[in-house]
C-alpha atoms as a PDB file:
ATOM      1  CA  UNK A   1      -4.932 -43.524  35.979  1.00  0.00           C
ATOM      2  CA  UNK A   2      -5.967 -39.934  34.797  1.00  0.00           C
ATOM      3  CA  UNK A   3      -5.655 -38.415  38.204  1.00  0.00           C
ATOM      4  CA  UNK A   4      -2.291 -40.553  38.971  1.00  0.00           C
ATOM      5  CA  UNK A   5      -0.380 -39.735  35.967  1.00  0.00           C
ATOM      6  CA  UNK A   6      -1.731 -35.854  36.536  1.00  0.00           C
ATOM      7  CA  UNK A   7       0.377 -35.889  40.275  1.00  0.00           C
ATOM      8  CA  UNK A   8       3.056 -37.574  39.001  1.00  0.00           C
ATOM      9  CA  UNK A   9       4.216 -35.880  35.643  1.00  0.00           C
ATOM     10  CA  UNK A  10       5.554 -32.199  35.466  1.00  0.00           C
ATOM     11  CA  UNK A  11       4.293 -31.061  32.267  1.00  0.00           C
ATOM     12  CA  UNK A  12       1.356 -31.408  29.807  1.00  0.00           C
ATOM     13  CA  UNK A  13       3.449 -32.816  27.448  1.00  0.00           C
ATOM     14  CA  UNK A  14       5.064 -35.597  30.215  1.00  0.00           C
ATOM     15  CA  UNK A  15       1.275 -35.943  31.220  1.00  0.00           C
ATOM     16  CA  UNK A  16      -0.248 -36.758  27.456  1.00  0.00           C
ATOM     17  CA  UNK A  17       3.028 -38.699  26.691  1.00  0.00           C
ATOM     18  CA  UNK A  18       2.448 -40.862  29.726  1.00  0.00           C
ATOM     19  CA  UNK A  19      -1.168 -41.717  29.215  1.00  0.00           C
ATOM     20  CA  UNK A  20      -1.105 -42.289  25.892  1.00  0.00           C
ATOM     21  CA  UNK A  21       1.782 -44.862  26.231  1.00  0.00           C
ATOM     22  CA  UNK A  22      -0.616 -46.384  29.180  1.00  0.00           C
ATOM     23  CA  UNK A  23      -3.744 -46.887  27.044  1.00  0.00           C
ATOM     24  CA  UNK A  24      -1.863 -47.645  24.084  1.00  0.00           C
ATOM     25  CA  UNK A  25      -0.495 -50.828  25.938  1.00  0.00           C
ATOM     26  CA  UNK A  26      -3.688 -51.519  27.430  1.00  0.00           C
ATOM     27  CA  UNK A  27      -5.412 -51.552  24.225  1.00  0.00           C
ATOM     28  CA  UNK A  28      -2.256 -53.585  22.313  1.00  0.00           C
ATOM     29  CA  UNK A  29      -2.868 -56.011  25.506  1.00  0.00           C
ATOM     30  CA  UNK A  30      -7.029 -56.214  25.126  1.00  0.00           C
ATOM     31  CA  UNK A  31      -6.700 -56.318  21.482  1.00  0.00           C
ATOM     32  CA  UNK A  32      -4.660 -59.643  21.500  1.00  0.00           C
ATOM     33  CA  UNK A  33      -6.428 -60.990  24.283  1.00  0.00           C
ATOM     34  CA  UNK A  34      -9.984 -60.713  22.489  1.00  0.00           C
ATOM     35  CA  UNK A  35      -8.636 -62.048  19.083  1.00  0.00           C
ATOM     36  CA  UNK A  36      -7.257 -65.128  21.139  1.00  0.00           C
ATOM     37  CA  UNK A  37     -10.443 -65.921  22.742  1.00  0.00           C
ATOM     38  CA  UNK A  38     -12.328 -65.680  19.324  1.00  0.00           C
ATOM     39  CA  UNK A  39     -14.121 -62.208  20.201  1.00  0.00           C
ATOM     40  CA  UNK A  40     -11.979 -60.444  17.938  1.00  0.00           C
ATOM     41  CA  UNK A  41     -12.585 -60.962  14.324  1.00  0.00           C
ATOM     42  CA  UNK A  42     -11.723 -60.211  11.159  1.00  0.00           C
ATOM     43  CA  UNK A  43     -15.179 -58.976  10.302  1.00  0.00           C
ATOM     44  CA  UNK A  44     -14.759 -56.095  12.633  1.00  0.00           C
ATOM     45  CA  UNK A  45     -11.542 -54.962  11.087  1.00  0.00           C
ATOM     46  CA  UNK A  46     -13.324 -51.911   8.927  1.00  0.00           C
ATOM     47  CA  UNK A  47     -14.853 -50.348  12.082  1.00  0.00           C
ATOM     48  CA  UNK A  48     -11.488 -50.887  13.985  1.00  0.00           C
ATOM     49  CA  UNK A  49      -9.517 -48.942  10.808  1.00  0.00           C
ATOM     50  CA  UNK A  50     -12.334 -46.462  11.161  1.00  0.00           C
ATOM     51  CA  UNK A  51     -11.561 -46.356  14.675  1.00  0.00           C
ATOM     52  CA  UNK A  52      -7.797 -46.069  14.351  1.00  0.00           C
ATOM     53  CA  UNK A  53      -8.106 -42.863  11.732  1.00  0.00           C
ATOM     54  CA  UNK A  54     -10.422 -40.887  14.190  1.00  0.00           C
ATOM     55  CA  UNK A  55      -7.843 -41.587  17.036  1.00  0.00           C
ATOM     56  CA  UNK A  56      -4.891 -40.596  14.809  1.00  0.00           C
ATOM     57  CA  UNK A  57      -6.309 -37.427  14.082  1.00  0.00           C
ATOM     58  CA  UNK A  58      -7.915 -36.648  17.707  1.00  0.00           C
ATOM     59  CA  UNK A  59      -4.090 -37.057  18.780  1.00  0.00           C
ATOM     60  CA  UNK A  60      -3.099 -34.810  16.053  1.00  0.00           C
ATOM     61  CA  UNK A  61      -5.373 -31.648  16.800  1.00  0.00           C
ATOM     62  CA  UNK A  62      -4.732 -32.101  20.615  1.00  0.00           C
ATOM     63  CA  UNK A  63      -1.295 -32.055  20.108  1.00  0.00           C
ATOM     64  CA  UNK A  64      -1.575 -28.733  18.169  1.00  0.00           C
ATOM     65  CA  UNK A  65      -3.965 -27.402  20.798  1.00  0.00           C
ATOM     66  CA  UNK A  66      -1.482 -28.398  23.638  1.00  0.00           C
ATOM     67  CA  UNK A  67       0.269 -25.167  23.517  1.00  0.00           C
ATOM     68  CA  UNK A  68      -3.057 -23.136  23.480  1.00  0.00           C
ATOM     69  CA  UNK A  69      -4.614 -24.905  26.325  1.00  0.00           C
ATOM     70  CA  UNK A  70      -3.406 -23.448  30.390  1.00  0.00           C
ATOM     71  CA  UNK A  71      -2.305 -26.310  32.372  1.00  0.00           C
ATOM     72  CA  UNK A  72      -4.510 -25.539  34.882  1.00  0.00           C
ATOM     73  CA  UNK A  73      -7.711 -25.099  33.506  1.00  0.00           C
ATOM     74  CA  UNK A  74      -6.891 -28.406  31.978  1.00  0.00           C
ATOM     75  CA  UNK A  75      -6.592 -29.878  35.397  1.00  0.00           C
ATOM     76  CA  UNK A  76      -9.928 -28.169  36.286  1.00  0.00           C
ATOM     77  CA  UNK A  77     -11.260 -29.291  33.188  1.00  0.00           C
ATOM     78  CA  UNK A  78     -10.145 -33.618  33.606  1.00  0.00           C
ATOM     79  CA  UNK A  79     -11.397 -33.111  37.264  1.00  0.00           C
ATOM     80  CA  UNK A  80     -14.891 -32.041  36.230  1.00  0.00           C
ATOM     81  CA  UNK A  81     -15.236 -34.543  33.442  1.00  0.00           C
ATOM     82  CA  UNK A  82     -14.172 -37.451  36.214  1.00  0.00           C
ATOM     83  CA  UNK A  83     -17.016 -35.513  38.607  1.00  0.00           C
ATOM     84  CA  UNK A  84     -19.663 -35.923  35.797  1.00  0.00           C
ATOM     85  CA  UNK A  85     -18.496 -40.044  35.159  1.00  0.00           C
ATOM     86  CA  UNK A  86     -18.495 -40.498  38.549  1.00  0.00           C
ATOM     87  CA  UNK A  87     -22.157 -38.866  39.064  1.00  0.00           C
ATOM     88  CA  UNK A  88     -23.233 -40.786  35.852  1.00  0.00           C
ATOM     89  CA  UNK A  89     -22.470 -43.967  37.450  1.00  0.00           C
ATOM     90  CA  UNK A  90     -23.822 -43.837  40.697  1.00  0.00           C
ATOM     91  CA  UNK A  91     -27.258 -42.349  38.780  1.00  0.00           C
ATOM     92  CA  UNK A  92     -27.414 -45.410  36.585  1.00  0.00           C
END
């Protein structure tokens, strides 16, 4: 989805926008799909909260950081980090 949203979008901005609006209804979809099959529980809420602060804030300082950051060593940058995944999987 990284690499698809990069060709289609025109800007960094239009880029983050549109990824972040992906994953967040991805992870609104798997969220309510693990609480209704029971995986989900209300035991796990502190680590989600946890969770939910350190995303806030990531999205906060990248969104300052946005202005600083070239589009395309950002490109070179999302293309390396997919090259080192991919590498990472087929190793393991």
């Amino acid at each position: 989805m990284v690499v698809y949203f990069m060709s289609k979008t025109k800007s960094q901005e239009e880029y983050l926008g549109s990824l972040q609006m992906f994953f967040l209804i991805s992870c609104i979809y798997n969220t309510l799909l693990r609480i209704y099959r029971g995986i989900l529980v209300v035991d796990y809420l502190p680590m989600i909260l946890l969770g939910a602060i350190g995303i806030i804030l990531g999205s906060l300082i990248a969104k300052r950081l946005l202005k600083y950051i070239d589009e395309n060593k950002m490109k070179k940058f999302i293309y390396i980090v997919i090259g080192i995944s991919g590498l990472i999987n087929v190793i393991i």
